[in-house]
C-alpha atoms as a PDB file:
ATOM      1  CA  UNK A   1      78.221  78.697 151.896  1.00  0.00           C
ATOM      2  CA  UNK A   2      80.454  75.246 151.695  1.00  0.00           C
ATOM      3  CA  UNK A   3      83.576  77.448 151.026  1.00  0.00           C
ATOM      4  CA  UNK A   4      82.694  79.990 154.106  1.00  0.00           C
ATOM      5  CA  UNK A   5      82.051  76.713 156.393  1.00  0.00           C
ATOM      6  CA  UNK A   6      85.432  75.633 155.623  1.00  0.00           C
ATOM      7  CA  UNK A   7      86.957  78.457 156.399  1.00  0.00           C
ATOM      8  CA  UNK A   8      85.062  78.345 160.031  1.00  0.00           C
ATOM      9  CA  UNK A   9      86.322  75.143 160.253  1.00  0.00           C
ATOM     10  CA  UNK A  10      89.533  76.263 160.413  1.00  0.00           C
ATOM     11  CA  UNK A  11      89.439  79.211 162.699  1.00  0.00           C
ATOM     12  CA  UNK A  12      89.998  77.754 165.853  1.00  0.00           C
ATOM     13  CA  UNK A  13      87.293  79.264 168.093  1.00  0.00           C
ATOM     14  CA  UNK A  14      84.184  77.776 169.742  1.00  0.00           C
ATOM     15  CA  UNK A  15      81.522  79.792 168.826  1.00  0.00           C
ATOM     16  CA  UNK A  16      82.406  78.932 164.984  1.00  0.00           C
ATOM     17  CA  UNK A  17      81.284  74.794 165.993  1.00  0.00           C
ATOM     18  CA  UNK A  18      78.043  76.252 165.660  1.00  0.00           C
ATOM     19  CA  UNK A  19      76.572  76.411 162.088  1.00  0.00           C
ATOM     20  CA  UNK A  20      74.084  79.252 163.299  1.00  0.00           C
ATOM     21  CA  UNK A  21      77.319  80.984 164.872  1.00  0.00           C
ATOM     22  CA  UNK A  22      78.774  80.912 161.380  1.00  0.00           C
ATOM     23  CA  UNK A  23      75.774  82.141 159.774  1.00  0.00           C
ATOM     24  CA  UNK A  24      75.108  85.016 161.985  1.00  0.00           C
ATOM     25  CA  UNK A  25      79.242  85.926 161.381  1.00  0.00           C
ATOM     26  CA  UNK A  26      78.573  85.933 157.990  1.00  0.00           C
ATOM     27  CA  UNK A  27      75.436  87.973 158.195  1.00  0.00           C
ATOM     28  CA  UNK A  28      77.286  90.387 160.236  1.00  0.00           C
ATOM     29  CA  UNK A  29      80.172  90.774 158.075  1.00  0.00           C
ATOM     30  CA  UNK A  30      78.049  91.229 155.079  1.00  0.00           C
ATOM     31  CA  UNK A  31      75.832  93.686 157.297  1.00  0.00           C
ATOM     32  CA  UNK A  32      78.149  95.839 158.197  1.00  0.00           C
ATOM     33  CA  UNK A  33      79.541  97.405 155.515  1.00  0.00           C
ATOM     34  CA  UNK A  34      75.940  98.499 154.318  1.00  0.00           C
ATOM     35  CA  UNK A  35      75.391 100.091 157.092  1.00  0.00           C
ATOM     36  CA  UNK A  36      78.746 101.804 157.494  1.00  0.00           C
ATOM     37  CA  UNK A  37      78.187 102.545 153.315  1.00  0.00           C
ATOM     38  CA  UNK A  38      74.830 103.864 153.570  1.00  0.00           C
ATOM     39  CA  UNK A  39      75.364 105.573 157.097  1.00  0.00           C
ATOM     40  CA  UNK A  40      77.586 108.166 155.817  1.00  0.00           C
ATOM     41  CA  UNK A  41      75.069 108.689 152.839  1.00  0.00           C
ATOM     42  CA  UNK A  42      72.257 109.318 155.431  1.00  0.00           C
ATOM     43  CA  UNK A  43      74.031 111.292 158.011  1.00  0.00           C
ATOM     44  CA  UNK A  44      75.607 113.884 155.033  1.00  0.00           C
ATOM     45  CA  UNK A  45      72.100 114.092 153.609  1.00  0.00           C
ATOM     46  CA  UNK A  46      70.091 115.100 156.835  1.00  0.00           C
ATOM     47  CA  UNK A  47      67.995 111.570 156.801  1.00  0.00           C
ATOM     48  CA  UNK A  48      68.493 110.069 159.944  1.00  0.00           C
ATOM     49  CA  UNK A  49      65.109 109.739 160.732  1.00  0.00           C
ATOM     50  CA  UNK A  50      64.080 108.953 157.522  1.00  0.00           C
ATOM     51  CA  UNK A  51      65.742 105.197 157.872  1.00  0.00           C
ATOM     52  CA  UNK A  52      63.454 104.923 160.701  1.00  0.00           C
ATOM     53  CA  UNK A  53      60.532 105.915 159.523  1.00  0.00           C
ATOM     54  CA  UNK A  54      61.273 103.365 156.577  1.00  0.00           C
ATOM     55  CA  UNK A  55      61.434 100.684 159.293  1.00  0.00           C
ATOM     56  CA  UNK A  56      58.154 101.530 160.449  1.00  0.00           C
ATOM     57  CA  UNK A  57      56.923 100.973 156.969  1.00  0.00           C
ATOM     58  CA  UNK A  58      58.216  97.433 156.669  1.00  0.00           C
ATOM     59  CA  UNK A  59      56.960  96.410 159.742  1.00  0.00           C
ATOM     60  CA  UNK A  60      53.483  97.377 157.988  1.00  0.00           C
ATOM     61  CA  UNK A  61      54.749  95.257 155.033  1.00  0.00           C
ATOM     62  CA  UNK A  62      55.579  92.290 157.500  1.00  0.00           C
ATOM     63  CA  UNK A  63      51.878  93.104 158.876  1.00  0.00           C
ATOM     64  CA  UNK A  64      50.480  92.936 155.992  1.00  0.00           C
ATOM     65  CA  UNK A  65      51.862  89.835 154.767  1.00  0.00           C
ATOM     66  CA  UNK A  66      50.721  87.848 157.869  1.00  0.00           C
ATOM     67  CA  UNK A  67      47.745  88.667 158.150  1.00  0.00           C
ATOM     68  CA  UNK A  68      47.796  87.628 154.179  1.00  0.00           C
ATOM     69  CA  UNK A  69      48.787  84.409 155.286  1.00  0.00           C
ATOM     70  CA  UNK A  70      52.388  84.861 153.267  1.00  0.00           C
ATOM     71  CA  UNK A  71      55.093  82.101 154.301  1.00  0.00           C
ATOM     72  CA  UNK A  72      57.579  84.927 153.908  1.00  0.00           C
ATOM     73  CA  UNK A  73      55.977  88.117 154.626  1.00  0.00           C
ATOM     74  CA  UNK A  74      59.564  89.832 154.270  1.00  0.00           C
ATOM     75  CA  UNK A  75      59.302  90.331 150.322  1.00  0.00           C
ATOM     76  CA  UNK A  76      55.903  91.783 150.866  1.00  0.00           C
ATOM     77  CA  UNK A  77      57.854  94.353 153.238  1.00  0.00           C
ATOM     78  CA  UNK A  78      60.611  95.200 150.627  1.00  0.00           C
ATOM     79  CA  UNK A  79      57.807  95.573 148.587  1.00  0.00           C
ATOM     80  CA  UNK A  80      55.956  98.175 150.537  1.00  0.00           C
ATOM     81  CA  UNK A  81      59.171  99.826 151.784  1.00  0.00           C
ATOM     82  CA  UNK A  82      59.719 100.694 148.334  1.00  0.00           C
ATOM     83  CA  UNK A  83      56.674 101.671 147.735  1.00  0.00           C
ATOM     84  CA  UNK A  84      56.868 103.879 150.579  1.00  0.00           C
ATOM     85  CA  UNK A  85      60.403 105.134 149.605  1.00  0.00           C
ATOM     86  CA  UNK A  86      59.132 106.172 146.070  1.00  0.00           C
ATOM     87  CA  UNK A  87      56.090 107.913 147.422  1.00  0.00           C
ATOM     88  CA  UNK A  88      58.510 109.566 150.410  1.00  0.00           C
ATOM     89  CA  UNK A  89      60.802 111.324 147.429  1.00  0.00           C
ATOM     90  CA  UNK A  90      57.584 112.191 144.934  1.00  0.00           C
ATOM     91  CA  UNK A  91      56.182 114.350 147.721  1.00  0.00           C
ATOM     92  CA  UNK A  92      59.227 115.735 148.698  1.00  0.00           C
ATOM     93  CA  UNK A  93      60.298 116.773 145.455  1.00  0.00           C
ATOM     94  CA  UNK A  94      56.314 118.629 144.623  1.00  0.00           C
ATOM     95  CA  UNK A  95      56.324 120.132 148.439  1.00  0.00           C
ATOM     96  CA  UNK A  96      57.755 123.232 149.980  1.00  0.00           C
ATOM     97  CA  UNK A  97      57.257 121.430 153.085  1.00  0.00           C
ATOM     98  CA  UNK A  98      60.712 120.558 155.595  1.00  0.00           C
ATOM     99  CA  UNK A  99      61.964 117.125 155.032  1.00  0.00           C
ATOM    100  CA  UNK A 100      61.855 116.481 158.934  1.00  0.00           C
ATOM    101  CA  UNK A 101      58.381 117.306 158.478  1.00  0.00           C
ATOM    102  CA  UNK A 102      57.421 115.095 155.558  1.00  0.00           C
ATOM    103  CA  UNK A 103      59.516 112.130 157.595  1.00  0.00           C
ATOM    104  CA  UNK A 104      57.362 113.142 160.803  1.00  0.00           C
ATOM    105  CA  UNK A 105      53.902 112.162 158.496  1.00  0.00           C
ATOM    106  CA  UNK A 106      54.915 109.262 157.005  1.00  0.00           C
ATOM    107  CA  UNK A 107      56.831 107.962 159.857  1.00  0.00           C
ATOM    108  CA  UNK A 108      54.058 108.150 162.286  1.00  0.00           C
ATOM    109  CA  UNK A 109      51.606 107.184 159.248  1.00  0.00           C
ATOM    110  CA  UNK A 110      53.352 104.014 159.114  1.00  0.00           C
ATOM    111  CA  UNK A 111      53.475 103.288 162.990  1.00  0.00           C
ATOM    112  CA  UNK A 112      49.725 103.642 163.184  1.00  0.00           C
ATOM    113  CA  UNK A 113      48.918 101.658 160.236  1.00  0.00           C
ATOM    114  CA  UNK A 114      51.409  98.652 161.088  1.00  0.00           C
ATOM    115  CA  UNK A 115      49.806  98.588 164.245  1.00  0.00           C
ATOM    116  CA  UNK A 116      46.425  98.847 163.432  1.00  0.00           C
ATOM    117  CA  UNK A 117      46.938  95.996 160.798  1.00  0.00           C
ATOM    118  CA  UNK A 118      48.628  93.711 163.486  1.00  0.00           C
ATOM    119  CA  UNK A 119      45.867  94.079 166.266  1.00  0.00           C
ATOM    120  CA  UNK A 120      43.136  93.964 163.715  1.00  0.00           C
ATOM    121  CA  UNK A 121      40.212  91.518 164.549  1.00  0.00           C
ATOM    122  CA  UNK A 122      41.773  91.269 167.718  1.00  0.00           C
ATOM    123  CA  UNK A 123      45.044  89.778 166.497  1.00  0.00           C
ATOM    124  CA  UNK A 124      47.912  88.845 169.207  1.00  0.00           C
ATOM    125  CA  UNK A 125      50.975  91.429 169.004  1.00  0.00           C
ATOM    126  CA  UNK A 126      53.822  89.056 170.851  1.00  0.00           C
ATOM    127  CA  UNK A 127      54.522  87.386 167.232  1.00  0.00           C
ATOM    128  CA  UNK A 128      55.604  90.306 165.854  1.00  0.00           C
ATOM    129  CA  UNK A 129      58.556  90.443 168.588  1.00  0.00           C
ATOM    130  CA  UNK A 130      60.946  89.023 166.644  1.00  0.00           C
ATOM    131  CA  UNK A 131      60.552  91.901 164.443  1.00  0.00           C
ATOM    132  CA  UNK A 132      61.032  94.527 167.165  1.00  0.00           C
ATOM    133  CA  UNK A 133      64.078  92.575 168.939  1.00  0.00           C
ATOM    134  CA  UNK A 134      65.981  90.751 166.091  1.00  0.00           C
ATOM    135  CA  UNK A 135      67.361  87.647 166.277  1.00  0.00           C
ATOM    136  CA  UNK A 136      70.289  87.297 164.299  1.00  0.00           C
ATOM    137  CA  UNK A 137      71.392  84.061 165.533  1.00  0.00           C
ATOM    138  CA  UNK A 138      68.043  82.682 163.320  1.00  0.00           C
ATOM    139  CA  UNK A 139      69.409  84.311 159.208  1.00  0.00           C
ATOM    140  CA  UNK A 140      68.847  81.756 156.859  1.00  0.00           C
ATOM    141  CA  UNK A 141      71.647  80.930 153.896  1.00  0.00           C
ATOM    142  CA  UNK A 142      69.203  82.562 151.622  1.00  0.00           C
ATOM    143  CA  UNK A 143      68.917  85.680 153.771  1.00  0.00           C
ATOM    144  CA  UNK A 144      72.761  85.942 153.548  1.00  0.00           C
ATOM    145  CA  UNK A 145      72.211  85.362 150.017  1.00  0.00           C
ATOM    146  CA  UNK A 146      70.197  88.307 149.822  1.00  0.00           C
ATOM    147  CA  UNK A 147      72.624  90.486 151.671  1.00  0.00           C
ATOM    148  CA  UNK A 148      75.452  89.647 149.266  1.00  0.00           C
ATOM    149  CA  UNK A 149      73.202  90.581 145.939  1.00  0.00           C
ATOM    150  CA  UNK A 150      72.320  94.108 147.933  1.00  0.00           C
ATOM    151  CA  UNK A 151      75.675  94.671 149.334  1.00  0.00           C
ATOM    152  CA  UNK A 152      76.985  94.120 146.046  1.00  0.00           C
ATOM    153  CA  UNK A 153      74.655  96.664 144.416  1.00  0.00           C
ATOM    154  CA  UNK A 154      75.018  99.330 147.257  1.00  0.00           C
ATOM    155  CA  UNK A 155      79.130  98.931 146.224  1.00  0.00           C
ATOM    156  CA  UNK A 156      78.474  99.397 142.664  1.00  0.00           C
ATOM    157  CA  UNK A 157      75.821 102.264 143.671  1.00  0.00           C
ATOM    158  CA  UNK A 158      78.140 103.833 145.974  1.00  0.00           C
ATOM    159  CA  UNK A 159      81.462 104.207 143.498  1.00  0.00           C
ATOM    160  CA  UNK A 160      79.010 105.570 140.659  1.00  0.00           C
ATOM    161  CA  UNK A 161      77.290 107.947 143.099  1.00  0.00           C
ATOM    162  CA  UNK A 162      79.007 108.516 146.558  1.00  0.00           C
ATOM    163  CA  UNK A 163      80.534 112.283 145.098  1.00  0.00           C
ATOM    164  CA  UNK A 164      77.112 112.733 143.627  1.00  0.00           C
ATOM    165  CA  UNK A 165      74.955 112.603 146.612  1.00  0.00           C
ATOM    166  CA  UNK A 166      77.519 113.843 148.843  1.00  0.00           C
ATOM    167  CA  UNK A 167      77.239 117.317 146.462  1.00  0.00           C
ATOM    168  CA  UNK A 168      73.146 117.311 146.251  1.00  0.00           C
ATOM    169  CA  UNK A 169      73.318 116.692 149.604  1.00  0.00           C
ATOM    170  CA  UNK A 170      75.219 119.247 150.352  1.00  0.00           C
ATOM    171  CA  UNK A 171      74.011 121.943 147.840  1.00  0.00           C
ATOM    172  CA  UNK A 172      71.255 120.326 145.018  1.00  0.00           C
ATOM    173  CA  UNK A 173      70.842 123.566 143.393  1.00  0.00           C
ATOM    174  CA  UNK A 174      75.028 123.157 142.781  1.00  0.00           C
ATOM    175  CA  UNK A 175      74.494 119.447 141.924  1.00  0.00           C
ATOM    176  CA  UNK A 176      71.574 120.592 139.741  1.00  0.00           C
ATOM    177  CA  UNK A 177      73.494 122.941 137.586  1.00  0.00           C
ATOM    178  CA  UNK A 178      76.298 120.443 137.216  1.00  0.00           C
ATOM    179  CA  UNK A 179      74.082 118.733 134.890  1.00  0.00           C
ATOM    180  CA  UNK A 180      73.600 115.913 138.293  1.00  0.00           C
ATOM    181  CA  UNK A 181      69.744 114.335 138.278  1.00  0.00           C
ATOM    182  CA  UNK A 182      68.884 115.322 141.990  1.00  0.00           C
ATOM    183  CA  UNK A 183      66.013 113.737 141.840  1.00  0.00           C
ATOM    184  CA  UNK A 184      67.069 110.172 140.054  1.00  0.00           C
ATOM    185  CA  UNK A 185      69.969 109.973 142.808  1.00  0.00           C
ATOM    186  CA  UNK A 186      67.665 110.461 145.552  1.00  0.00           C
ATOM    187  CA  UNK A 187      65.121 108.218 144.625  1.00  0.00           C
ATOM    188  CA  UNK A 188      67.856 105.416 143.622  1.00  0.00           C
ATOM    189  CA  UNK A 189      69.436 106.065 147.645  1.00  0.00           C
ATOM    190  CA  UNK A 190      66.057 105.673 149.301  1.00  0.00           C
ATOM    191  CA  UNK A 191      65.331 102.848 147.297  1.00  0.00           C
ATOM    192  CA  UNK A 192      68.401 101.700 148.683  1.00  0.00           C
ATOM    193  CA  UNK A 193      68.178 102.178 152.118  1.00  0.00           C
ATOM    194  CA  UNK A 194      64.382 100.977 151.998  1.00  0.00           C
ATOM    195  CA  UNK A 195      65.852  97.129 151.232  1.00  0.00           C
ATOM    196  CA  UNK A 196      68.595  97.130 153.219  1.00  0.00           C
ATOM    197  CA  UNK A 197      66.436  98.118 156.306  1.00  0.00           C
ATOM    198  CA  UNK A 198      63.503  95.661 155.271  1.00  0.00           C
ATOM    199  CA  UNK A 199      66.461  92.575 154.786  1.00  0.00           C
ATOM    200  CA  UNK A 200      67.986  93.716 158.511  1.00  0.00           C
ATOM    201  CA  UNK A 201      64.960  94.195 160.315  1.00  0.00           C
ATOM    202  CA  UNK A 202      64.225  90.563 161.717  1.00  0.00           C
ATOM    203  CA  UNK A 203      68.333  90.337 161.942  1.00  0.00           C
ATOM    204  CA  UNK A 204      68.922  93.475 164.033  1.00  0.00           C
ATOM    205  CA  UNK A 205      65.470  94.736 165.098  1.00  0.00           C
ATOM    206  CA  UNK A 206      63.229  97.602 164.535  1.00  0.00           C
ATOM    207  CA  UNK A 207      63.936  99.308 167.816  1.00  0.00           C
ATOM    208  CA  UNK A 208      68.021  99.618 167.453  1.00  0.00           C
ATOM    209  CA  UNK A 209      67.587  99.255 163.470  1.00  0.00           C
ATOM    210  CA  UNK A 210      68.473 103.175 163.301  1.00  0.00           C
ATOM    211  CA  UNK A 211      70.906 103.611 165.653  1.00  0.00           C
ATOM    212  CA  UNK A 212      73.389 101.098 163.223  1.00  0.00           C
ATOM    213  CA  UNK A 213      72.754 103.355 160.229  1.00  0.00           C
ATOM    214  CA  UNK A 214      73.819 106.494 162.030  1.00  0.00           C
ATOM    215  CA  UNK A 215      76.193 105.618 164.799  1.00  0.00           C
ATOM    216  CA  UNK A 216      78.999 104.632 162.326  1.00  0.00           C
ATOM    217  CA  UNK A 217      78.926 107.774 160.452  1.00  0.00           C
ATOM    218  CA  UNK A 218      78.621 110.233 162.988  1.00  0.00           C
ATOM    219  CA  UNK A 219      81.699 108.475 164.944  1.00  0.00           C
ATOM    220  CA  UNK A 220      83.544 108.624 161.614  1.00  0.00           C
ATOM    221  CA  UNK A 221      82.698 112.118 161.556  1.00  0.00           C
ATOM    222  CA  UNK A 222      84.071 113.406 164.870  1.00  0.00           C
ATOM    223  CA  UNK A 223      87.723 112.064 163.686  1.00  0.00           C
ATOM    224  CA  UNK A 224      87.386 111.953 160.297  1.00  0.00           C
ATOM    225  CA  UNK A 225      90.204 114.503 158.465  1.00  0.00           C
ATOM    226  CA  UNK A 226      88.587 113.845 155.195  1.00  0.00           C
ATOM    227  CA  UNK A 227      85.997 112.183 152.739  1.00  0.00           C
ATOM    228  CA  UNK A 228      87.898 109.288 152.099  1.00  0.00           C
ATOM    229  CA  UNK A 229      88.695 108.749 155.852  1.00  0.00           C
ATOM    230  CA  UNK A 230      85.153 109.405 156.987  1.00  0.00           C
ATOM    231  CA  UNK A 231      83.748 106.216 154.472  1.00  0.00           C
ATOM    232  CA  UNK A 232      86.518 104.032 155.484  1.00  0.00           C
ATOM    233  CA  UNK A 233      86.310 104.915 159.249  1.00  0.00           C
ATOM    234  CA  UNK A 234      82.005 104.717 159.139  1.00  0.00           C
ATOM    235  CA  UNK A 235      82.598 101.171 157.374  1.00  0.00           C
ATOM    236  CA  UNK A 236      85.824  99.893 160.290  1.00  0.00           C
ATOM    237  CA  UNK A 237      83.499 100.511 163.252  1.00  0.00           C
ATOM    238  CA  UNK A 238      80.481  99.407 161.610  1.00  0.00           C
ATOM    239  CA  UNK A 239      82.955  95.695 161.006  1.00  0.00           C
ATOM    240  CA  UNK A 240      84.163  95.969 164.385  1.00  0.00           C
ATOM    241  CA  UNK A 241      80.680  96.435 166.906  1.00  0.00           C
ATOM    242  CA  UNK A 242      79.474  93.828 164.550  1.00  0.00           C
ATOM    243  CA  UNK A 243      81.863  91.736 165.023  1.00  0.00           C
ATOM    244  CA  UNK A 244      82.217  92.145 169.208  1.00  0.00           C
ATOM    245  CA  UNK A 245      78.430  92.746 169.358  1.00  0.00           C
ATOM    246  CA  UNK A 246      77.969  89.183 168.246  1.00  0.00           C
ATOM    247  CA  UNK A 247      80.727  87.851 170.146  1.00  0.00           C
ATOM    248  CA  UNK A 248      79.343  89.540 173.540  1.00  0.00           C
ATOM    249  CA  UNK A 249      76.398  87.891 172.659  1.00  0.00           C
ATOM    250  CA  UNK A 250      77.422  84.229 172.342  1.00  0.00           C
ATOM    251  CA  UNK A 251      79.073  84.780 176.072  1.00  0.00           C
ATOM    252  CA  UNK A 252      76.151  86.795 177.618  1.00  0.00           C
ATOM    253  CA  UNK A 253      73.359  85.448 176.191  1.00  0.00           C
ATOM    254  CA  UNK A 254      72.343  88.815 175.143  1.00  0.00           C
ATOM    255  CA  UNK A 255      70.465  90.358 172.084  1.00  0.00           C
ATOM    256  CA  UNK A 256      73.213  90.619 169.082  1.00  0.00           C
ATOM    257  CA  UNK A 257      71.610  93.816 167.899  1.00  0.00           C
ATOM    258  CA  UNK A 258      71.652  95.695 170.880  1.00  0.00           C
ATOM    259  CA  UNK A 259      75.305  94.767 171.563  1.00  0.00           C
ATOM    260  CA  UNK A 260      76.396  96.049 167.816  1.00  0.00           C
ATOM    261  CA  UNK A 261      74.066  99.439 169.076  1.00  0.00           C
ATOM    262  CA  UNK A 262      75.886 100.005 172.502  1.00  0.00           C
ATOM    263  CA  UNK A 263      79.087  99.149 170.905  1.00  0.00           C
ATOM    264  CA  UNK A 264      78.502 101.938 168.444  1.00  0.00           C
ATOM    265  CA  UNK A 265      77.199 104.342 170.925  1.00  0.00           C
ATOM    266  CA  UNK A 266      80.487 103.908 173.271  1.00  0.00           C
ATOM    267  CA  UNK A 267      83.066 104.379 169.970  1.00  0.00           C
ATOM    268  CA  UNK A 268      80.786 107.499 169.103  1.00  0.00           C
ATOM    269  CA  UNK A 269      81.473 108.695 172.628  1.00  0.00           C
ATOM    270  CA  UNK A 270      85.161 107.622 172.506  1.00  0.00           C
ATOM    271  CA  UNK A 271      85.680 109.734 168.852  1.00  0.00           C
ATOM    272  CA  UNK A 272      83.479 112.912 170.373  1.00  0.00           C
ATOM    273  CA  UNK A 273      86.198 112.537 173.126  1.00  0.00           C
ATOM    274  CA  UNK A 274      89.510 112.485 171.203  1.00  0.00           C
ATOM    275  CA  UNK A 275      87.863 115.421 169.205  1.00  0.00           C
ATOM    276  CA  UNK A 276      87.387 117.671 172.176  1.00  0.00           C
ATOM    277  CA  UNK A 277      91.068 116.881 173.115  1.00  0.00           C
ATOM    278  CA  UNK A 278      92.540 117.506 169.451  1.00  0.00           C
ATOM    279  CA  UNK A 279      90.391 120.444 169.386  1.00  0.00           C
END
């Protein structure tokens, strides 16, 4: 952190004075490259709603570990996230059933049960906020710390198994025959996406937590020309909401989170535009 204060100090712009400033920059620029990385993953393998349904689960797991009295109830939601994640990919693999359909149960499994855990005895909701809204401006150098060791591992994940999933994803009996383990890879990726949402969701928020881990893909998509383009492009506007979201936030006093999310949702609209016109 000493070496990433220094170079704040030397980037001469106000909002840097501010040592949360600098953390939440940080944050953000470690952030956003899982999300662009793990965006493209989700969007080519049909899972959109499957990232939100795992944020409902670790809002159970932050549940939980309040009511447990847990100083950091966040490790007992990456916990149950991947808890959730594992049992998400055994019933998929041993059920004939739709995967929108399996995501439907446990997503709405894990809504009623967070709730019900939060309210039980009576219990007061409006602490839980924080966890709905985000507050970015409040990551701790240990968070960030986190962030690195996953962002790290989602790179090493991603350059061992990017052409992998992209191919079961596209056709697992194909992948299957190719000697690929469909169902390793897609219990590795949810495991994945299970920590990366649990670590983001008091940054970002639960309600706009999805929106960051599709919006960069699906822009990328509508200009993308190919599979290297469509990473690198998911990854650039992921960087670059992040980056304005944040700064529209230290001027307008608004949430971070939702800034990255509208910024997203306008370059999505911008990309479907220029691909109408090139079309």
């Amino acid at each position: 952190m000493s070496i990433w204060y220094w170079v704040c100090d030397r980037i001469p712009l106000e909002m840097l004075r501010w040592g949360f400033m600098r953390n939440a920059l940080l944050a953000i620029l470690l952030m956003a490259p899982l999300f662009g990385i793990l965006s493209t993953m989700i969007v080519t393998g049909r899972m959109s709603f499957f990232s939100d349904a795992l944020g409902h689960s670790a809002f159970t797991g932050i549940a939980i570990g309040c009511i447990c009295g847990i100083a950091a109830p966040t490790w007992v939601a990456v916990v149950f996230s991947l808890v959730f994640a594992l049992l998400f990919s055994f019933v998929r693999s041993r059920s004939n059933q739709a995967a929108d359909t399996l995501i439907g149960v446990f997503s709405s499994t894990a809504v009623a049960l967070g709730i019900f855990i939060a309210t039980l005895g009576g219990g007061s909701f409006t602490k839980y906020n924080k966890y709905l809204v985000g507050d970015i401006l409040s990551v701790t150098p240990a968070e960030i710390g986190m962030l690195a060791l996953v962002l790290v591992f989602v790179l090493v994940f991603w350059v061992i198994y990017s052409n992998r999933l992209t191919l079961t994803a596209i056709h697992p009996q194909l992948a299957s025959s190719r000697g690929i383990p469909v169902g390793l890879s897609q219990t590795v990726f949810t495991a994945a996406i299970a920590v990366v949402v649990t670590l983001s969701i008091s940054s970002v928020g639960l309600l706009i937590l999805n929106s960051l881990l599709v919006l960069p893909a699906a822009s990328a998509r509508n200009v993308a020309k190919n599979l290297k383009q469509y990473h690198l492009l998911a990854v650039l506007f992921a960087l670059f909401a992040g980056v304005a979201g944040l700064v529209i936030s230290y001027f307008w006093g608004a949430s971070a989170g939702a800034a990255i999310s509208l910024i997203l949702a306008l370059i999505f609209a911008m990309t479907f535009l220029m691909r109408k016109v090139r079309g």
